[in-house]
N, C-alpha and C. Protein backbone atom coordinates (compact mmCIF):
# COMPACT_ATOMS: atom_id res chain seq x y z
N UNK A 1 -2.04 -40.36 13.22
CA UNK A 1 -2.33 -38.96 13.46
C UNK A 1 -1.07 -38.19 13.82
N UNK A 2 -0.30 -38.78 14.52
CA UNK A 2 1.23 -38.47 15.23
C UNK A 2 2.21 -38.00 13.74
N UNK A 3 1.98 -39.13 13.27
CA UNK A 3 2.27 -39.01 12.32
C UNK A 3 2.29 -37.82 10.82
N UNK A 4 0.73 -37.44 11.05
CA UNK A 4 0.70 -36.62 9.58
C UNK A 4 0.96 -35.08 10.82
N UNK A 5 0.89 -34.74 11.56
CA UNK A 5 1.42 -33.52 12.40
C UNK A 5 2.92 -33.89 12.66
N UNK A 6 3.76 -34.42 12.41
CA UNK A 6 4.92 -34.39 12.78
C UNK A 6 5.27 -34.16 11.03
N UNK A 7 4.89 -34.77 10.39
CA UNK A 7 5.07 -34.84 8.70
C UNK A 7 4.82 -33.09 8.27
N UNK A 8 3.43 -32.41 8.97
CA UNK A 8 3.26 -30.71 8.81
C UNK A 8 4.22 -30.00 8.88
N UNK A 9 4.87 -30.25 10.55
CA UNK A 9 5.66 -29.93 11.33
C UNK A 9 7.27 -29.85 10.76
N UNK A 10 7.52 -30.60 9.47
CA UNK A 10 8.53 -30.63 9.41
C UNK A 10 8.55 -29.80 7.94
N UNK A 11 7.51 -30.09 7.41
CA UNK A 11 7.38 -28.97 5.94
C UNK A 11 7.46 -27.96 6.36
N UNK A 12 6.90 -27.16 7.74
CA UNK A 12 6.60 -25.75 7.66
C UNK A 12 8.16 -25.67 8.08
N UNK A 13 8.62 -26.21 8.78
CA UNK A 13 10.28 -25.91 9.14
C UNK A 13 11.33 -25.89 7.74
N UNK A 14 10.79 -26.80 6.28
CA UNK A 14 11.71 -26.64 5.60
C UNK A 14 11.34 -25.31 4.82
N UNK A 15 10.13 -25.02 4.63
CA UNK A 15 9.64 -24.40 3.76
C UNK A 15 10.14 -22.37 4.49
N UNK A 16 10.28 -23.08 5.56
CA UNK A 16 10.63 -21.62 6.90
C UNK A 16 12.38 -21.88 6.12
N UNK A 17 12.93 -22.56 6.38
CA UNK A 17 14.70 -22.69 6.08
C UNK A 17 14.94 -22.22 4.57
N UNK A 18 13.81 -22.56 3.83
CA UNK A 18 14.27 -22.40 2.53
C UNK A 18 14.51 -21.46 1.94
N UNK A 19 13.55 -20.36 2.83
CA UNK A 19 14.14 -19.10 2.97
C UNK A 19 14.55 -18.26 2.93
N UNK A 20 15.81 -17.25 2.31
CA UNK A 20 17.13 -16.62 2.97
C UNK A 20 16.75 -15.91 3.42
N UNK A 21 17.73 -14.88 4.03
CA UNK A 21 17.86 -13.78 4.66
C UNK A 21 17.82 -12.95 3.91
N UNK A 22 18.65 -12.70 2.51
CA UNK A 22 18.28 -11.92 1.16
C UNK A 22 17.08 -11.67 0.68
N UNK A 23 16.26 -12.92 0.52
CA UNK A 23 14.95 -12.94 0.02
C UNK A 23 14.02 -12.53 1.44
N UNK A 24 14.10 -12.68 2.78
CA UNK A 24 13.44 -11.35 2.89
C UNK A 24 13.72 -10.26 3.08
N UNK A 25 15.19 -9.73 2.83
CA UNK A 25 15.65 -8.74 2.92
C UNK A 25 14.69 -8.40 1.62
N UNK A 26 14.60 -9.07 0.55
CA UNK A 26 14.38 -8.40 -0.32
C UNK A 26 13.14 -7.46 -0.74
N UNK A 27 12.35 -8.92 0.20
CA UNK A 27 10.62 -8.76 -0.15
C UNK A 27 10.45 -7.71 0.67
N UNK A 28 10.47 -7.78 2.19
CA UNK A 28 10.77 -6.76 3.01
C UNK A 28 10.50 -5.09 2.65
N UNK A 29 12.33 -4.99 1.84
CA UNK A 29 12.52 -4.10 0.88
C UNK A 29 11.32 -3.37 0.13
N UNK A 30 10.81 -4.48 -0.65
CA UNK A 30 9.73 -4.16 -1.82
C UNK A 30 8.54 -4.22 -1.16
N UNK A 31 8.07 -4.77 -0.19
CA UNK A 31 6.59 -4.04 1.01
C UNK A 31 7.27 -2.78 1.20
N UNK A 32 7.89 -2.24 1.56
CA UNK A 32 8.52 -1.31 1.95
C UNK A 32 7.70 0.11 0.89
N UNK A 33 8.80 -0.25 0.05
CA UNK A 33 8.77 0.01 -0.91
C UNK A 33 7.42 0.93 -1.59
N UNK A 34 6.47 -0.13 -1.76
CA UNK A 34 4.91 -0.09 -1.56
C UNK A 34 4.33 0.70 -0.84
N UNK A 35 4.52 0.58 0.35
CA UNK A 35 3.68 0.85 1.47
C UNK A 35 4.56 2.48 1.34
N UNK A 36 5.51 2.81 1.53
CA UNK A 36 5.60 4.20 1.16
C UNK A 36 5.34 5.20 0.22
N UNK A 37 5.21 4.79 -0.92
CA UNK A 37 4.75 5.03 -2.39
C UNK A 37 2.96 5.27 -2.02
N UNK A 38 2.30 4.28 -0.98
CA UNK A 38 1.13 4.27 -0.89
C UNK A 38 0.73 5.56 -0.25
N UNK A 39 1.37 5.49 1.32
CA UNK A 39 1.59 7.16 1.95
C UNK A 39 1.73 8.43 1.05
N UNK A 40 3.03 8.47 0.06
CA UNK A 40 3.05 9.49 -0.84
C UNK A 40 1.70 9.65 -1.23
N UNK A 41 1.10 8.99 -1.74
CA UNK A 41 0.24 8.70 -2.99
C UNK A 41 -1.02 9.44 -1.67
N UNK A 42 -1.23 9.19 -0.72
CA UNK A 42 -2.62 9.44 0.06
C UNK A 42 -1.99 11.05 0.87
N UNK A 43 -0.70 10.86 0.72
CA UNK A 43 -0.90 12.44 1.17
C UNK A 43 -0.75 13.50 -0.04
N UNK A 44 -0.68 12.89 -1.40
CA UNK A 44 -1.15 14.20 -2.54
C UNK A 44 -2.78 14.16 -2.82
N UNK A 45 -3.12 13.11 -2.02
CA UNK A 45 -4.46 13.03 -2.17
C UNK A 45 -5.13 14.05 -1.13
N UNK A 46 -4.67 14.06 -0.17
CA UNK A 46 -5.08 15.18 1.24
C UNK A 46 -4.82 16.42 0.61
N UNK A 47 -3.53 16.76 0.55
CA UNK A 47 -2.99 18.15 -0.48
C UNK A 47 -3.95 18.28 -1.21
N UNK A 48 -4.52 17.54 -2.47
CA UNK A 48 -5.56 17.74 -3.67
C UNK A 48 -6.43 18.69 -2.62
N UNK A 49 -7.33 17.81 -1.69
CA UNK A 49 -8.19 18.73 -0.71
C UNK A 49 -8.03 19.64 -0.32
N UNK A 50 -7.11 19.71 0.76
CA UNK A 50 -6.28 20.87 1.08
C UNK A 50 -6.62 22.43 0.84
N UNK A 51 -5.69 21.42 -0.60
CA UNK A 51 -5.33 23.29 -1.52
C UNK A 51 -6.38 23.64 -2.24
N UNK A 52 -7.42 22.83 -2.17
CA UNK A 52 -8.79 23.39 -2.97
C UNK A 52 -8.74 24.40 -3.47
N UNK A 53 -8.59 25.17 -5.06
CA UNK A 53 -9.50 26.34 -5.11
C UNK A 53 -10.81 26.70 -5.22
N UNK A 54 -11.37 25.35 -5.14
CA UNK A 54 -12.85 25.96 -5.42
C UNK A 54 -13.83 25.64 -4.51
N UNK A 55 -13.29 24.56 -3.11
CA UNK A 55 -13.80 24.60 -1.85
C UNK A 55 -12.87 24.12 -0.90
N UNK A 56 -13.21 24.49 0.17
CA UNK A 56 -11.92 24.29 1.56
C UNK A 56 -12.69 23.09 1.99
N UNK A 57 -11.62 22.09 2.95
CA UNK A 57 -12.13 21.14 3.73
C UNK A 57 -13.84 20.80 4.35
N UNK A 58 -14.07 21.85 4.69
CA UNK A 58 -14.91 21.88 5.58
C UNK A 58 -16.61 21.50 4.14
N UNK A 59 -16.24 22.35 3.04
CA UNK A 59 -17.00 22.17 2.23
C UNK A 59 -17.01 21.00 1.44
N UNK A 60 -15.60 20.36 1.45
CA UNK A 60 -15.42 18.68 0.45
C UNK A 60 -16.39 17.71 1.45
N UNK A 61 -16.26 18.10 2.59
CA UNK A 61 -17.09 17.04 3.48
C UNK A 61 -18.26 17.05 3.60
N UNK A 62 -18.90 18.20 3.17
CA UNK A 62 -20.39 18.62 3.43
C UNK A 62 -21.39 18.35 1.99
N UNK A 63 -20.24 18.10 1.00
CA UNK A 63 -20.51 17.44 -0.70
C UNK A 63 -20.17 16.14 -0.39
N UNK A 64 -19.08 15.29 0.31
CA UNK A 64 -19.07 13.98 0.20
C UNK A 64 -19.83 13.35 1.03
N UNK A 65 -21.20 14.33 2.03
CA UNK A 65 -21.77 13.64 2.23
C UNK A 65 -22.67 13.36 2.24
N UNK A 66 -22.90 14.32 0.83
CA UNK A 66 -24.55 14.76 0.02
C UNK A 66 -24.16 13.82 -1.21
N UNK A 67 -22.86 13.38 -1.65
CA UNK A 67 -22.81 12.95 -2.68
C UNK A 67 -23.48 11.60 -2.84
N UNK A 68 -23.71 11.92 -4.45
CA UNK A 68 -24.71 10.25 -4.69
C UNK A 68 -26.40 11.02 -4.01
N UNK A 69 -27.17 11.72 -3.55
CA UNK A 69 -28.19 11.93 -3.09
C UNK A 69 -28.39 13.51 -3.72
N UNK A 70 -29.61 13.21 -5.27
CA UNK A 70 -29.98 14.43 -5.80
C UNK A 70 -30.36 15.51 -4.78
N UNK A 71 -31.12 14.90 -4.17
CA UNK A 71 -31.91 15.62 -2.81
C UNK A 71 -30.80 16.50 -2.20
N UNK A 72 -30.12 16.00 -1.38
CA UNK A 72 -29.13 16.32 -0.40
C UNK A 72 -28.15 17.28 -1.27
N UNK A 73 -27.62 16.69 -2.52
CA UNK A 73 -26.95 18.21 -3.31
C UNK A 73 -27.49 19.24 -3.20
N UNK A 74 -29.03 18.91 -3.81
CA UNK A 74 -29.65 20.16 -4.25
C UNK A 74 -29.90 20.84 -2.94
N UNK A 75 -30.12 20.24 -1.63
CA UNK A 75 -30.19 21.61 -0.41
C UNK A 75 -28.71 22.02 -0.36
N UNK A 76 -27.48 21.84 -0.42
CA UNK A 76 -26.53 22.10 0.02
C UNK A 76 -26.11 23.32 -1.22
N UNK A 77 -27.33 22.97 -1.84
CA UNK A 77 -26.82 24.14 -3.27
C UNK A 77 -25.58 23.81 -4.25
N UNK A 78 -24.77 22.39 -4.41
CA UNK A 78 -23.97 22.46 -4.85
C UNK A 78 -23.53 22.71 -6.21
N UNK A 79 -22.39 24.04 -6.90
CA UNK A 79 -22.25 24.05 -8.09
C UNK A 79 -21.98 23.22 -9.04
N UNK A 80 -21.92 23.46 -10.11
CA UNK A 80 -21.29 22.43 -11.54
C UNK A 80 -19.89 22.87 -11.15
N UNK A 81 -19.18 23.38 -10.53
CA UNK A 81 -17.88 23.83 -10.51
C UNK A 81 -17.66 22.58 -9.55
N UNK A 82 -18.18 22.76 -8.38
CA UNK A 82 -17.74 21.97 -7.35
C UNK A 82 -17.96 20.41 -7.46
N UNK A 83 -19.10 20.21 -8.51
CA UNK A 83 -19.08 19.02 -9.13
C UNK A 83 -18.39 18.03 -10.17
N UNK A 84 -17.64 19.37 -10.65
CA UNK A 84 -16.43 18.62 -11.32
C UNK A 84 -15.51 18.49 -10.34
N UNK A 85 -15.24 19.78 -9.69
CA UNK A 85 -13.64 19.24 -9.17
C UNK A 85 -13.67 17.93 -7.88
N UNK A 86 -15.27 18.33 -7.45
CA UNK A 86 -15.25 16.78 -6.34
C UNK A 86 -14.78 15.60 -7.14
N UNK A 87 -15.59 15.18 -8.52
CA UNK A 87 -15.30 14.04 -9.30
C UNK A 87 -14.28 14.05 -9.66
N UNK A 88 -13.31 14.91 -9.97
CA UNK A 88 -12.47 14.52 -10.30
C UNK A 88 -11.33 14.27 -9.07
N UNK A 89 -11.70 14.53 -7.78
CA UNK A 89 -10.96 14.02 -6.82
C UNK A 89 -11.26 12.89 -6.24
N UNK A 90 -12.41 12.34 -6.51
CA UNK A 90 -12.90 10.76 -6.37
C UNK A 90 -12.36 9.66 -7.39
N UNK A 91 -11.69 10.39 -8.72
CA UNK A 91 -11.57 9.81 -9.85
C UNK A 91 -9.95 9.49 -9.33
N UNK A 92 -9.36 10.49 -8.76
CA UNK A 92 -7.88 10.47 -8.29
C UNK A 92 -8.06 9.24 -7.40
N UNK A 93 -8.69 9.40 -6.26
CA UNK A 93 -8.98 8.25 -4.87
C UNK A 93 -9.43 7.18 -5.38
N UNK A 94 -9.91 6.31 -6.71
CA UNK A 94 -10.76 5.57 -6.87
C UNK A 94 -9.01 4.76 -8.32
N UNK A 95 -8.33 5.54 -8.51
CA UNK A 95 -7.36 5.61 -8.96
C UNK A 95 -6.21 5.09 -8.69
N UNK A 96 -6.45 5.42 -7.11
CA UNK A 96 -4.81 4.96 -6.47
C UNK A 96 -4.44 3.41 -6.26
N UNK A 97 -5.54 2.58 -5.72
CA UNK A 97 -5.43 1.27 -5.60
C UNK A 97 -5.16 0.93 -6.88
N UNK A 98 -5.50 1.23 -8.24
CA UNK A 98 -4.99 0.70 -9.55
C UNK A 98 -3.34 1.08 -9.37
N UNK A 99 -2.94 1.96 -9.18
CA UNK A 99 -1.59 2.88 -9.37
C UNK A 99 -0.58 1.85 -8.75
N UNK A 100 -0.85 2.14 -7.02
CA UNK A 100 -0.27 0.95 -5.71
C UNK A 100 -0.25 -0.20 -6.64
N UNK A 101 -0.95 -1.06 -6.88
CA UNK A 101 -0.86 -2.39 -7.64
C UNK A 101 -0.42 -2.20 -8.95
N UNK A 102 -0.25 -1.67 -9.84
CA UNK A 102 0.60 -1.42 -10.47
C UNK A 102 2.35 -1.52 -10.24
N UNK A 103 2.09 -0.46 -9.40
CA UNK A 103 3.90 -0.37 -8.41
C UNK A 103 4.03 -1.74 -7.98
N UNK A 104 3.47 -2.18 -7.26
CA UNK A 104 3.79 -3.47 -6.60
C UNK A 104 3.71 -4.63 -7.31
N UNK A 105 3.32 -4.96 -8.80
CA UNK A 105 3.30 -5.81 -9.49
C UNK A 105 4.45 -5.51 -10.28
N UNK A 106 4.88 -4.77 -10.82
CA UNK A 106 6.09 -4.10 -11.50
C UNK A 106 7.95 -4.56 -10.27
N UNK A 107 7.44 -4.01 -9.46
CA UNK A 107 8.44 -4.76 -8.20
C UNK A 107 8.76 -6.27 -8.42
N UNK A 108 7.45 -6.22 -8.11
CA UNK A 108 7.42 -8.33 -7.73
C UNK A 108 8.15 -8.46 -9.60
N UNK A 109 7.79 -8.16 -10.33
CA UNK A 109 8.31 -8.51 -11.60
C UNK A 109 9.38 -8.62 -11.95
N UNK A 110 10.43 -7.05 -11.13
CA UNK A 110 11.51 -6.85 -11.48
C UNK A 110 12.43 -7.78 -10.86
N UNK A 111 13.26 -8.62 -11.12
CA UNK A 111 14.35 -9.86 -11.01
C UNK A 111 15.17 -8.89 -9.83
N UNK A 112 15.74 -7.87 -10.52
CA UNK A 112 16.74 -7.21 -9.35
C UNK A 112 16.56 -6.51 -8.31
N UNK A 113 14.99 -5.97 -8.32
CA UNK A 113 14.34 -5.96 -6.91
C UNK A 113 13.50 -7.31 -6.12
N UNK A 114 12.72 -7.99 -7.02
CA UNK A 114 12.57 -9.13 -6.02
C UNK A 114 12.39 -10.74 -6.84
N UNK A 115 11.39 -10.12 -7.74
CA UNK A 115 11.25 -11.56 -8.68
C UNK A 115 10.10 -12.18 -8.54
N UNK A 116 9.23 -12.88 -9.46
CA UNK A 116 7.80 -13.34 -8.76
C UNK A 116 8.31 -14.67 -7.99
N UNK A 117 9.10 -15.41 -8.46
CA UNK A 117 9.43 -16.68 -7.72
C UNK A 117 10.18 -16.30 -6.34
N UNK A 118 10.77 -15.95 -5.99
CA UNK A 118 11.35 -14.81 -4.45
C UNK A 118 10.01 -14.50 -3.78
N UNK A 119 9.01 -13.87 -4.64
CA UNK A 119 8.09 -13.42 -4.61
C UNK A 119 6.85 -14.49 -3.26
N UNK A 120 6.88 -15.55 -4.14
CA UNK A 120 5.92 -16.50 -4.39
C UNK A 120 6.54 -16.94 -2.73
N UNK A 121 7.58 -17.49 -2.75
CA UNK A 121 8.46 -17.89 -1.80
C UNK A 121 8.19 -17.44 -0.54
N UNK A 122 8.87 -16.30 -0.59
CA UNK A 122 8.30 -15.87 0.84
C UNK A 122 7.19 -15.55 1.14
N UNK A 123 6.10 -15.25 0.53
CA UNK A 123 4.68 -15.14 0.35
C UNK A 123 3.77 -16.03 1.29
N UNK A 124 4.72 -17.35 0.69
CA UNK A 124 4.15 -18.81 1.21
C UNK A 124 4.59 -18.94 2.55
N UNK A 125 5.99 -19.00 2.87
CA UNK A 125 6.56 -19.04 4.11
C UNK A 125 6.12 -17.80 4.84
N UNK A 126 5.77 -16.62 4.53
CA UNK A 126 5.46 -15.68 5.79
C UNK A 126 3.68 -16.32 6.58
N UNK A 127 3.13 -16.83 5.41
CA UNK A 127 1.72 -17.54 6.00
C UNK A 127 1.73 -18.91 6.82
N UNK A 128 2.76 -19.46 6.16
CA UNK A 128 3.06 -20.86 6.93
C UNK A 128 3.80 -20.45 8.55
N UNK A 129 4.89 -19.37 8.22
CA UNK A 129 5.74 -19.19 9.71
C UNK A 129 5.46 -17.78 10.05
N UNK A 130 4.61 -18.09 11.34
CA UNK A 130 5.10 -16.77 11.96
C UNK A 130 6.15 -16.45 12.10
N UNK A 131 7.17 -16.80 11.98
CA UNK A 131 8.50 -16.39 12.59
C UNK A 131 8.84 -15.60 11.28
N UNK A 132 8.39 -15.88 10.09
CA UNK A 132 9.19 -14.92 9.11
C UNK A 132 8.29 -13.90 8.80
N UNK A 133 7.25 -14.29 9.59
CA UNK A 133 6.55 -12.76 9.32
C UNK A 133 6.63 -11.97 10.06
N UNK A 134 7.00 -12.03 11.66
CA UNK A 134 7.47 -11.39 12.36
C UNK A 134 8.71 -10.46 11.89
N UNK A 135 9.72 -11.30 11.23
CA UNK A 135 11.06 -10.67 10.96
C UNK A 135 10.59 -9.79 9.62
N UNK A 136 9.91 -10.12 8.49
CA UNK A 136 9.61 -9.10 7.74
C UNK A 136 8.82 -8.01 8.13
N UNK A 137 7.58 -8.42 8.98
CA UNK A 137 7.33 -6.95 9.59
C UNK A 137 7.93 -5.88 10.47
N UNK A 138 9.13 -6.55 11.15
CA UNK A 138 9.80 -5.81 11.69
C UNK A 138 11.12 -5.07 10.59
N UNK A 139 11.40 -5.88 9.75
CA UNK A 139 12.36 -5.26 8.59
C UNK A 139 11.62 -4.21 8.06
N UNK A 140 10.06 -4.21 7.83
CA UNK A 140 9.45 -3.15 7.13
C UNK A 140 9.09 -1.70 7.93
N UNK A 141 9.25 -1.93 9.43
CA UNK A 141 9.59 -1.32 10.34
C UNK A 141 10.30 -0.14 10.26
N UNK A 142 11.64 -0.73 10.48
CA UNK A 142 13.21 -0.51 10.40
C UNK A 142 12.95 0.47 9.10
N UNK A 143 12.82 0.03 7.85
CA UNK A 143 12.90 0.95 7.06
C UNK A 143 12.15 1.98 7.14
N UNK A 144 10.81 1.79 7.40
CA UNK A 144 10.38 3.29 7.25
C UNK A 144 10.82 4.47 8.23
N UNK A 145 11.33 2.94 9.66
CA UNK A 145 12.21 4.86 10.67
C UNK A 145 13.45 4.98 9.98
N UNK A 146 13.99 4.37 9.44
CA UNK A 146 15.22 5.04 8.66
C UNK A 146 15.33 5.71 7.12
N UNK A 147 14.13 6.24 6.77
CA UNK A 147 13.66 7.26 5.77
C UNK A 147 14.16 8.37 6.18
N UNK A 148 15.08 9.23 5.36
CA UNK A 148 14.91 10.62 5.52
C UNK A 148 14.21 11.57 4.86
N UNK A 149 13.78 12.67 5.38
CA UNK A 149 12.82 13.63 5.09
C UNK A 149 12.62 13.94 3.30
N UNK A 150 13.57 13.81 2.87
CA UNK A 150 13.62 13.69 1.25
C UNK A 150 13.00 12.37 0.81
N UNK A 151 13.44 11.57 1.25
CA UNK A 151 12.72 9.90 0.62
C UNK A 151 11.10 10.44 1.03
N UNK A 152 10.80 10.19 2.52
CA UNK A 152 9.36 10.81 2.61
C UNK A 152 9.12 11.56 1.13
N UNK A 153 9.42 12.70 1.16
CA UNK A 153 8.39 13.68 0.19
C UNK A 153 8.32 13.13 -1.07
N UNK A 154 9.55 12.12 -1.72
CA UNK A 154 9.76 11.56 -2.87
C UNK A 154 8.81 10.56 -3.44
N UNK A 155 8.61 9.60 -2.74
CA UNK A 155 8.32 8.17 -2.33
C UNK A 155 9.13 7.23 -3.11
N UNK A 156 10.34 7.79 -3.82
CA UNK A 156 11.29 7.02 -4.15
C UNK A 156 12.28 6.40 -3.33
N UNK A 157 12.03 6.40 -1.93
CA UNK A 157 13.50 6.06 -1.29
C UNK A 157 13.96 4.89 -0.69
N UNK A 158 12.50 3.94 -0.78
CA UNK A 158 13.16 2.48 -0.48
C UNK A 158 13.14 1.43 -1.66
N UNK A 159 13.62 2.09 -2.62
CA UNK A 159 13.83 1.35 -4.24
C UNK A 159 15.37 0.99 -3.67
């Protein structure tokens, strides 16, 4: 028994060494990466609302929460106007998780941002070691407070 836990014990340590510091600089990087692109992506989705021309906040909420219920439209009176532009802002939101995974499969793909085998790598070692998941979540950290106000609005800026 000593035995096959000391035998664990020593995989998760090589598989932790094997490592670099590059590769999670890299992966890091490319969560990064992601996860800001994702923000962009959910605050043109708020904006979409927002700037409504054909209902303000207060009215997207009072349709999304009649929506799906003939009944409940029909007291709230809702138009064919407001029924397109809701759908087509559900079509945007229902959209983005394809988009995000897209981006982030395209990343993992690209060799000179990370690579699927880099990929795969630290993937494995951040589940096996806390310790490298600690350091990549804190690298993914670091980057987003060191965004400036242009990268924000872009979501190009941790490429």
């Amino acid at each position: 028994m000593l035995c096959l836990v000391s035998v664990a014990a020593k995989a998760q340590d090589e598989s932790s060494e094997s490592v670099t510091e590059a590769e999670i600089e890299k992966f890091a990087a490319m969560k990064d990466s992601v996860n800001h692109f994702m923000e962009v992506k959910q605050a043109e989705l708020e904006d979409m609302i927002k700037d409504n021309e054909v209902f303000d906040v207060a009215r997207y909420n009072e349709i999304k929460e009649a929506w799906g219920d003939d009944a409940k439209l029909a007291e709230i009176e809702i138009t064919d106007e407001e029924k397109a532009e809701y759908s087509k802002i559900i079509e945007t939101k229902n959209s983005l998780s394809d988009v995000i995974k897209e981006r982030m499969i395209s990343l993992i793909k690209n060799d000179e941002i990370l690579g699927a085998a880099t990929y795969n790598k630290v993937n494995s070692a951040m589940k096996s070691d806390p310790e490298v998941k600690e350091k990549i979540n804190a690298l993914i950290a670091e980057k987003k407070d060191a965004r400036t106000p242009e990268e924000d609005e872009d979501g190009e800026g941790a490429e």
